[in-house]
Protein backbone atom coordinates (compact mmCIF):
# COMPACT_ATOMS: atom_id res chain seq x y z
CA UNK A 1 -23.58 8.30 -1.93
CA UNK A 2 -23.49 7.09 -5.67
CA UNK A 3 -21.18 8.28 -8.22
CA UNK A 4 -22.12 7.30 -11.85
CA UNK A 5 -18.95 5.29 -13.47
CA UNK A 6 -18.39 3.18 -16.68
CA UNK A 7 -17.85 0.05 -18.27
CA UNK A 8 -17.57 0.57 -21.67
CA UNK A 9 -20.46 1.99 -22.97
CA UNK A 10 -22.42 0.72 -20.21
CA UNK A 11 -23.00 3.26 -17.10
CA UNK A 12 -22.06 1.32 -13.74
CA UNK A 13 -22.12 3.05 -10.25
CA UNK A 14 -19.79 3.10 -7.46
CA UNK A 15 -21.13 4.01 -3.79
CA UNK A 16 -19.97 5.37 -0.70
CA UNK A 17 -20.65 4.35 3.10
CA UNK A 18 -20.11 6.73 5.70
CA UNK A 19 -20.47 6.56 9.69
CA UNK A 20 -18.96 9.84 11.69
CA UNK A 21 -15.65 10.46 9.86
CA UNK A 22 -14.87 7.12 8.13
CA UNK A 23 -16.02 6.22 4.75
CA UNK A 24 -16.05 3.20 2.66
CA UNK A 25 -16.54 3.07 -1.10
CA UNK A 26 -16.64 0.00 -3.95
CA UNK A 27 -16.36 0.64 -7.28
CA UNK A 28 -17.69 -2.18 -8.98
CA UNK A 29 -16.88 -2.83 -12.79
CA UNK A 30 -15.33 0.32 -14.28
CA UNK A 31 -12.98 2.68 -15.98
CA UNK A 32 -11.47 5.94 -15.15
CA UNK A 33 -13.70 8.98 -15.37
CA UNK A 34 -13.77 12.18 -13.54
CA UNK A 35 -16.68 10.61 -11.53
CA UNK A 36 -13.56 8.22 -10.55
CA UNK A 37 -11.54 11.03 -9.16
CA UNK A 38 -14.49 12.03 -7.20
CA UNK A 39 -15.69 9.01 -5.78
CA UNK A 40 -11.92 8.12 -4.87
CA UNK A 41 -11.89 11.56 -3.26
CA UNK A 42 -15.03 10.89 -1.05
CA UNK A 43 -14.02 7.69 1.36
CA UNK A 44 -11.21 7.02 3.53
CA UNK A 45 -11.26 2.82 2.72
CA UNK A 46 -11.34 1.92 -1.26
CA UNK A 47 -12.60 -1.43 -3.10
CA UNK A 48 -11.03 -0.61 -6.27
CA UNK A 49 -11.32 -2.06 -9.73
CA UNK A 50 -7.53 -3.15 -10.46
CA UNK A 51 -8.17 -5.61 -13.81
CA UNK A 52 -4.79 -5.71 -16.21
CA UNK A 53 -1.31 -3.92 -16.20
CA UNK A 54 -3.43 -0.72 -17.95
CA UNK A 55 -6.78 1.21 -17.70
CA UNK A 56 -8.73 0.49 -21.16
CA UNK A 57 -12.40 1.96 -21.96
CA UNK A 58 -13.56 -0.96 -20.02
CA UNK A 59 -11.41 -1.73 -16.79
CA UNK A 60 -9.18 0.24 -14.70
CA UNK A 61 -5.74 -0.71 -14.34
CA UNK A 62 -2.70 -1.51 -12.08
CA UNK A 63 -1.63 1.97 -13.59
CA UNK A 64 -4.27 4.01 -12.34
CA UNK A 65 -4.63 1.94 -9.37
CA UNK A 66 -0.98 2.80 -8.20
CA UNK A 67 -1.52 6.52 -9.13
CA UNK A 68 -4.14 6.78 -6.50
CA UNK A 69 -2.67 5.20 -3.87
CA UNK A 70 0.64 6.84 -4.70
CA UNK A 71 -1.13 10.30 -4.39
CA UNK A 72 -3.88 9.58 -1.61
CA UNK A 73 -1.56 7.77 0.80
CA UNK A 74 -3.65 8.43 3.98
CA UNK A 75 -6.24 6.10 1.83
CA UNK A 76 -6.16 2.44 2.00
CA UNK A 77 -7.14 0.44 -1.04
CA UNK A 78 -7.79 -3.15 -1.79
CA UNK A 79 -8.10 -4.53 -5.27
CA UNK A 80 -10.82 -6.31 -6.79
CA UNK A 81 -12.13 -7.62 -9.81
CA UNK A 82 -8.61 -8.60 -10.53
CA UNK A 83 -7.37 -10.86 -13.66
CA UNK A 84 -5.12 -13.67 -13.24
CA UNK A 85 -2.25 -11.28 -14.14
CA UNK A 86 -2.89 -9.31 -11.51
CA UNK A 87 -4.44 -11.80 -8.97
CA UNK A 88 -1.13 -13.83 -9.51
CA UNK A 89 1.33 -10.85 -9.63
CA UNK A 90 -0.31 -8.61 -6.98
CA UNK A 91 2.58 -8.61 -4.15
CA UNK A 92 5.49 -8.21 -6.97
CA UNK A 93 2.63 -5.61 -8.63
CA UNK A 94 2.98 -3.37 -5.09
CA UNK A 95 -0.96 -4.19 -4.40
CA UNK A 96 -3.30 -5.55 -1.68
CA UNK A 97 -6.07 -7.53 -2.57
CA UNK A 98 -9.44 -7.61 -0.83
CA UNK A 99 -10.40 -11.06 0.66
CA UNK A 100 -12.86 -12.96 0.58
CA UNK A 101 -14.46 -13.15 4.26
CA UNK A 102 -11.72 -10.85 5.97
CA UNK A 103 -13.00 -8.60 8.46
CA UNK A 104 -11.31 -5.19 7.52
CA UNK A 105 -11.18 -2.52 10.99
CA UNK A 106 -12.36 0.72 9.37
């Protein structure tokens, strides 16, 4: 499933994978919209734009980032496109970051 998202004034999409009753979405390069909310709503396991301490018109945030994990805790979410603030910070930050060539279990 694709949910229409942005980057600035440029439209960017995040998807959705889903097998029986698990679902996996990335969100690419993006802000919050209500489209977020949505596509956060839809899947189970989250890729998650996480780039600076605060969401701008361009980038979502470690602020908006915690507020969905905080309220979806049966959700798992891994940052990415993280800047070296964030990258460097993440554990003190309370985040996980995806890694490159881990297997996740879904």
């Amino acid at each position: 499933k694709c949910f229409k998202l942005k980057h600035g004034k440029i439209q960017d999409i995040a998807y959705t994978f889903k097998k029986e009753d698990k679902s996996v979405g990335f969100s690419g390069d993006c802000t919050y919209t209500e489209n977020l909310d949505k596509f956060v709503q839809n899947a189970n396991y989250l890729f998650l734009e996480c780039c600076g301490n605060y969401t701008n018109d361009r980038h979502l945030g470690v602020d908006k980032f915690k507020g969905y994990k905080e309220k979806y805790v049966n959700k798992k979410f891994l940052a990415i496109h993280c800047c070296e603030e964030v990258y460097n910070n993440f554990e003190k930050l309370g985040i996980e970051l995806a890694q490159s060539g881990k297997k996740y279990e879904i």
